[in-house]
Protein backbone atom coordinates (compact mmCIF):
# COMPACT_ATOMS: atom_id res chain seq x y z
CA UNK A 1 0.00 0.00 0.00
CA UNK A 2 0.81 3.56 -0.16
CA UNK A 3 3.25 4.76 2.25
CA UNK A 4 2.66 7.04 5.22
CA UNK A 5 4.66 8.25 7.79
CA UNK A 6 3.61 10.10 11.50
CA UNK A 7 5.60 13.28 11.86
CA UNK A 8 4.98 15.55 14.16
CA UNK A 9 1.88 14.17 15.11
CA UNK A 10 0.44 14.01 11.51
CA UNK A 11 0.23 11.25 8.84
CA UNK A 12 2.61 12.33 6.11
CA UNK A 13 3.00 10.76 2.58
CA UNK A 14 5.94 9.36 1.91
CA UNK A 15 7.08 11.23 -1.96
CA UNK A 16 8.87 9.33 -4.45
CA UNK A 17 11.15 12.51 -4.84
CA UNK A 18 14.44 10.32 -4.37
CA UNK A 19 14.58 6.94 -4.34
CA UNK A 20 13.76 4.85 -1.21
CA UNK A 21 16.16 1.94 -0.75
CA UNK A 22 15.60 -2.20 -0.58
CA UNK A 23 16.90 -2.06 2.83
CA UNK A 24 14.22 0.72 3.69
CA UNK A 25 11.42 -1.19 2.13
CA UNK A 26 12.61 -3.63 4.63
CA UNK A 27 12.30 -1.85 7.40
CA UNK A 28 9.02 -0.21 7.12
CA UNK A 29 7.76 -4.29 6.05
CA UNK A 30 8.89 -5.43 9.83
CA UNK A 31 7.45 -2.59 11.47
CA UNK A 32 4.08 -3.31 10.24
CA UNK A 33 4.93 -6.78 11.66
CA UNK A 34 6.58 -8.72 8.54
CA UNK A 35 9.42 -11.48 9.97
CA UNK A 36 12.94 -10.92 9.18
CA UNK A 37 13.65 -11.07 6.69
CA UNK A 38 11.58 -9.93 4.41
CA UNK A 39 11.18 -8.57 0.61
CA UNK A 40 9.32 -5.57 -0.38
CA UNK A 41 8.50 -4.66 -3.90
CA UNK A 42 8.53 -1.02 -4.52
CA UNK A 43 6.41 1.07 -6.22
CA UNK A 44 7.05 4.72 -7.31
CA UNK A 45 3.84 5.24 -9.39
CA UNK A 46 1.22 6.46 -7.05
CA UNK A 47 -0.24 3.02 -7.59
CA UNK A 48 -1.59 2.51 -4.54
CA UNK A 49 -3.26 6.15 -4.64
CA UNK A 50 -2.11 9.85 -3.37
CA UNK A 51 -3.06 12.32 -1.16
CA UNK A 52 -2.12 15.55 -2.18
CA UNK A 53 -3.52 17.37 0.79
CA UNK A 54 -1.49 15.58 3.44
CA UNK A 55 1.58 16.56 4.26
CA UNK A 56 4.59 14.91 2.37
CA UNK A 57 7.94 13.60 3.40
CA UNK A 58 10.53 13.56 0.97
CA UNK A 59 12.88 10.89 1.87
CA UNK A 60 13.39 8.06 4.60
CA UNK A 61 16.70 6.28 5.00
CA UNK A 62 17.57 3.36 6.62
CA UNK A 63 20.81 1.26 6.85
CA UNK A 64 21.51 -2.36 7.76
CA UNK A 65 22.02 -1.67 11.52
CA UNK A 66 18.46 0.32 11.85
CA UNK A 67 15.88 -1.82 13.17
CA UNK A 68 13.17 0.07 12.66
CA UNK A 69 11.94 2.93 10.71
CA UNK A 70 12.00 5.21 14.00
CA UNK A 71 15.70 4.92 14.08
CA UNK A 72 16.11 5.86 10.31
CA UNK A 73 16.75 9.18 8.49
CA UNK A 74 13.74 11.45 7.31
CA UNK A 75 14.06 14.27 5.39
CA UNK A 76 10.43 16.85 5.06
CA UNK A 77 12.59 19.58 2.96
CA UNK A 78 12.49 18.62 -1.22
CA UNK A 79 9.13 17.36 -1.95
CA UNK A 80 6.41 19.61 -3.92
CA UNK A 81 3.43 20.05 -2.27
CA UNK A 82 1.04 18.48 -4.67
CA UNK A 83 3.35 15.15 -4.84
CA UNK A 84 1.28 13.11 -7.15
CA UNK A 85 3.94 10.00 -7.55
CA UNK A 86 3.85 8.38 -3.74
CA UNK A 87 5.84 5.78 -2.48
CA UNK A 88 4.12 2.44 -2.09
CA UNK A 89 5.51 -1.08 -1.39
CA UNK A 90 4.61 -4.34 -1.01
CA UNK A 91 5.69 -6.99 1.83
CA UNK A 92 6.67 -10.60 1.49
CA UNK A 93 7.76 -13.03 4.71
CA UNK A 94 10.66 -14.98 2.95
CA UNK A 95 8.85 -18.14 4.25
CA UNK A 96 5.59 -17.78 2.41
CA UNK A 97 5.16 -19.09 -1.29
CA UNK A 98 3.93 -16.17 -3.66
CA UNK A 99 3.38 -15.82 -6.99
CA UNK A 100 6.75 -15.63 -8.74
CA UNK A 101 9.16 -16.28 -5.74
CA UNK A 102 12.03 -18.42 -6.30
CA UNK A 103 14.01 -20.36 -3.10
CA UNK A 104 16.87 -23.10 -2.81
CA UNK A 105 16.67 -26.43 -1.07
CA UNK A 106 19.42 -27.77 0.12
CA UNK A 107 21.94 -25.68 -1.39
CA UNK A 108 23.45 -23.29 -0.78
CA UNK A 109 24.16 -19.28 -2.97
């Protein structure tokens, strides 16, 4: 779904103004209670809908040692106001068996 983020006690879109990393995506999956680790795909298009009259956040970034997305980056300074192209992703539990996935048995990378 379409990405929002609580700053400063409002719901803020989360713009597609610079791009949001894999190991961001991550983050925001477990936070809304994925296991780790997970995949997200990501979604730049405003697929999942916009809000033009929320507030907007231009970037979050995360590294490998964040563990959550309250620990991460965020930038509000860079986004246009009327930010039609919001971030949305989608989250996968490694475990589960969707459409397209691909996994090793008894082997190893």
């Amino acid at each position: 779904g379409r990405v929002e983020y609580c700053h400063n006690g409002r719901w803020s879109a989360l713009c597609t103004t610079y791009t949001t990393s894999q190991i961001t995506a991550s983050r925001i999956c477990s936070q809304l209670g994925y296991k780790q680790p997970n995949y997200a795909s990501i979604y730049r298009d405003g697929r999942f809908g916009t809000n033009i009259n929320k507030p907007h956040v231009s970037w979050i970034s995360c590294s490998s040692s964040h563990l959550n997305v309250r620990e991460c980056s965020v930038s509000t300074t860079g986004c246009a106001i009327n930010c039609i192209n919001q971030y949305g992703i989608k989250c996968y539990d490694h475990e589960g068996c969707h459409e397209g996935n691909v996994r090793l048995v008894n082997g190893t990378v």
